[in-house]
Protein backbone atom coordinates (compact mmCIF):
# COMPACT_ATOMS: atom_id res chain seq x y z
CA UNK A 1 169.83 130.81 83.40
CA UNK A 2 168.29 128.06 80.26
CA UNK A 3 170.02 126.27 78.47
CA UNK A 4 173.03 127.48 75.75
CA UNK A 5 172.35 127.14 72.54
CA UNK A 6 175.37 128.40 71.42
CA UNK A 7 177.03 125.42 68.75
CA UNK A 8 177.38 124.51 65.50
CA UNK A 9 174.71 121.69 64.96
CA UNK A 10 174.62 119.05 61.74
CA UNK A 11 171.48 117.88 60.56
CA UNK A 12 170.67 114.29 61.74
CA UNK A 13 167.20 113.68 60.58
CA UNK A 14 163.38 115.02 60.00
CA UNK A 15 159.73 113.75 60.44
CA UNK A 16 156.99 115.32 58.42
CA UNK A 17 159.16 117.83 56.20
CA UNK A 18 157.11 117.16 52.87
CA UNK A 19 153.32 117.61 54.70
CA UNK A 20 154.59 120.80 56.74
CA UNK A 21 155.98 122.76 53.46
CA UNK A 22 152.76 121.64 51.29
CA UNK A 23 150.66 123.34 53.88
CA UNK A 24 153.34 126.39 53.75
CA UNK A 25 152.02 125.98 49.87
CA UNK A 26 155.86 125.37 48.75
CA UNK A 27 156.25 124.19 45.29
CA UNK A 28 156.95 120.72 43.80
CA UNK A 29 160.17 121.26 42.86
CA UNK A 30 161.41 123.03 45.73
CA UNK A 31 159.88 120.56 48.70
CA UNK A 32 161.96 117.73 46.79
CA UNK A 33 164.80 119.47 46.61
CA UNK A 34 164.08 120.66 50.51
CA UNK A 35 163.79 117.04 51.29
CA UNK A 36 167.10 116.10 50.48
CA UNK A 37 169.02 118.83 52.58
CA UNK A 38 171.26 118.07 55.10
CA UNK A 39 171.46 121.76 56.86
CA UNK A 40 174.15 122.89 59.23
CA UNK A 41 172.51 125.67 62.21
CA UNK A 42 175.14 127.98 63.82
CA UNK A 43 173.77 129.07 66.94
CA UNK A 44 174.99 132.27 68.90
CA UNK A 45 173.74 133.24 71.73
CA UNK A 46 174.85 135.79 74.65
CA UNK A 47 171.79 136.10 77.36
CA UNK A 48 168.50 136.25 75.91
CA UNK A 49 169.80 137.79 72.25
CA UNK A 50 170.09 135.12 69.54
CA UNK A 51 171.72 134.99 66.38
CA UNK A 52 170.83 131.82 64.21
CA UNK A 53 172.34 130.99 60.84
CA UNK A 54 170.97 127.94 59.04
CA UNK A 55 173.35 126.88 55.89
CA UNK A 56 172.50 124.15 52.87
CA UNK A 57 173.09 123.82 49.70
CA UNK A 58 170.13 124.99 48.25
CA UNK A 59 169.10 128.09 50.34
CA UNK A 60 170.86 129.79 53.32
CA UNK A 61 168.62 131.38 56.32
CA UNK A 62 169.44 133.82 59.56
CA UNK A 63 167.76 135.04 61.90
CA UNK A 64 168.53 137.70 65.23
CA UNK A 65 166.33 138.22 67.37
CA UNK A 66 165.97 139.06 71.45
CA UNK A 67 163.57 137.14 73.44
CA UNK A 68 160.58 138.97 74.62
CA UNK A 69 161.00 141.40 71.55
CA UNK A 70 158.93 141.49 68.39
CA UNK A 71 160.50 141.50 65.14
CA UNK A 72 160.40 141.36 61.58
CA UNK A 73 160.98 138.17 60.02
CA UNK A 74 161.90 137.35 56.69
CA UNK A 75 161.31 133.76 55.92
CA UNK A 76 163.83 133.37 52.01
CA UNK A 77 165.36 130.53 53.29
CA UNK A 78 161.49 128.40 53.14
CA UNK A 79 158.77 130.73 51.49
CA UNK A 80 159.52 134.40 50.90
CA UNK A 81 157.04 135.15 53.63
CA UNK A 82 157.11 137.86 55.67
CA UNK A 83 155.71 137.95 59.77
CA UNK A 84 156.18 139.63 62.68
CA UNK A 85 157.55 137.61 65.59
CA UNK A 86 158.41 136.99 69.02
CA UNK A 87 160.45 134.29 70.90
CA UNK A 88 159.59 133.80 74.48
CA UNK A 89 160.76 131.01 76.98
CA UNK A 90 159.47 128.15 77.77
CA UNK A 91 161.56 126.46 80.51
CA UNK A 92 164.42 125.45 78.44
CA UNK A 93 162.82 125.70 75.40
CA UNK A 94 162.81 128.87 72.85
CA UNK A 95 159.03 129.31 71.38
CA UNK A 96 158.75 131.68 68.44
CA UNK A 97 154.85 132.84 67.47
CA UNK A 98 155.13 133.96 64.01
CA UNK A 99 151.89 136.21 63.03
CA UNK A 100 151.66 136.86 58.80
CA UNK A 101 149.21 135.18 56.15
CA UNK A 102 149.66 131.52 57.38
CA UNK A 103 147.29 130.76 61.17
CA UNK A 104 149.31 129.13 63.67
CA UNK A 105 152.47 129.38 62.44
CA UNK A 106 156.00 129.32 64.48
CA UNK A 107 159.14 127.04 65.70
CA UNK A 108 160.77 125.49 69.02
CA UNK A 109 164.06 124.90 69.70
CA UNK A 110 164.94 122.83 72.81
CA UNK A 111 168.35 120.34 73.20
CA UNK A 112 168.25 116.82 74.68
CA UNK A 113 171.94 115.63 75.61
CA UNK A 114 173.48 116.51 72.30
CA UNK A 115 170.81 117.37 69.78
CA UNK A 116 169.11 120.44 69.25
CA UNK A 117 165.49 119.82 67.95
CA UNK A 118 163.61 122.26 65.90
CA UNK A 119 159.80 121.37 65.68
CA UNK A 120 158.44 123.60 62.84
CA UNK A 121 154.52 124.33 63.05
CA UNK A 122 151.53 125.79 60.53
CA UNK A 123 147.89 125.21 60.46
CA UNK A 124 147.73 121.85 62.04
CA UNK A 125 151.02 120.30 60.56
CA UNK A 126 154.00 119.97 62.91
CA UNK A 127 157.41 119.07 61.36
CA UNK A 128 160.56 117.85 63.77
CA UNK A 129 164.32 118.30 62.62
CA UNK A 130 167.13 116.75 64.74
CA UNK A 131 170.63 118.27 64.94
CA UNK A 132 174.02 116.61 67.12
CA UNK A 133 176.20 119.40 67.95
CA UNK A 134 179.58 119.30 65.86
């Protein structure tokens, strides 16, 4: 069986936030106010069917989804932008492949000892956040 993901995880850090959301075509105001976050992720997970909350602030995102399975997802927490999705497995890494308006566009999750990283991709720009479980 991969790795649990199951945890509450607090934001630690992030590399390449402000490049990543420009090329999402976020506003100004919004990517500042993005930059200064510090989000909390609550991670369920039982088998291959996830449930993932991310909290701030500023704007509050969830997502379920089962691995394998396309879905419907409903980006308000970032850009209003719909896709349709799929997370698959990647060793011990989950890979989401997000197909809408926006080429090359998804997210990984994978943990190393106590952090949960989320590398967020889009047309060329990659952005990494780092989470220590709570």
């Amino acid at each position: 069986m991969p790795v649990d993901f199951s945890g509450t995880w607090n934001f630690v850090r992030s590399e390449n936030l402000e490049a990543y959301m420009l090329t999402l075509g976020i506003d100004f105001a919004t990517r500042k106010i993005a930059n200064m976050l510090k989000p909390q992720k609550f991670i369920k997970q039982e088998g291959d069917v996830f449930s993932i909350q991310t909290t701030s602030t500023f704007r509050n995102y969830s997502v379920k989804f089962k691995i394998g399975e396309e879905f419907d997802e409903d980006n308000k927490g970032l850009d209003n932008r719909k896709c349709r999705s799929v997370v698959t497995w990647d060793k011990d890494k989950i890979v989401c492949t997000q197909n809408g308006e926006k080429k090359n566009r998804g997210w990984s999750h994978w943990i190393e000892g106590d952090e949960l990283y989320l590398e967020l991709r889009c047309e060329g720009q990659t952005s990494t956040q780092v989470f220590k479980r709570a």
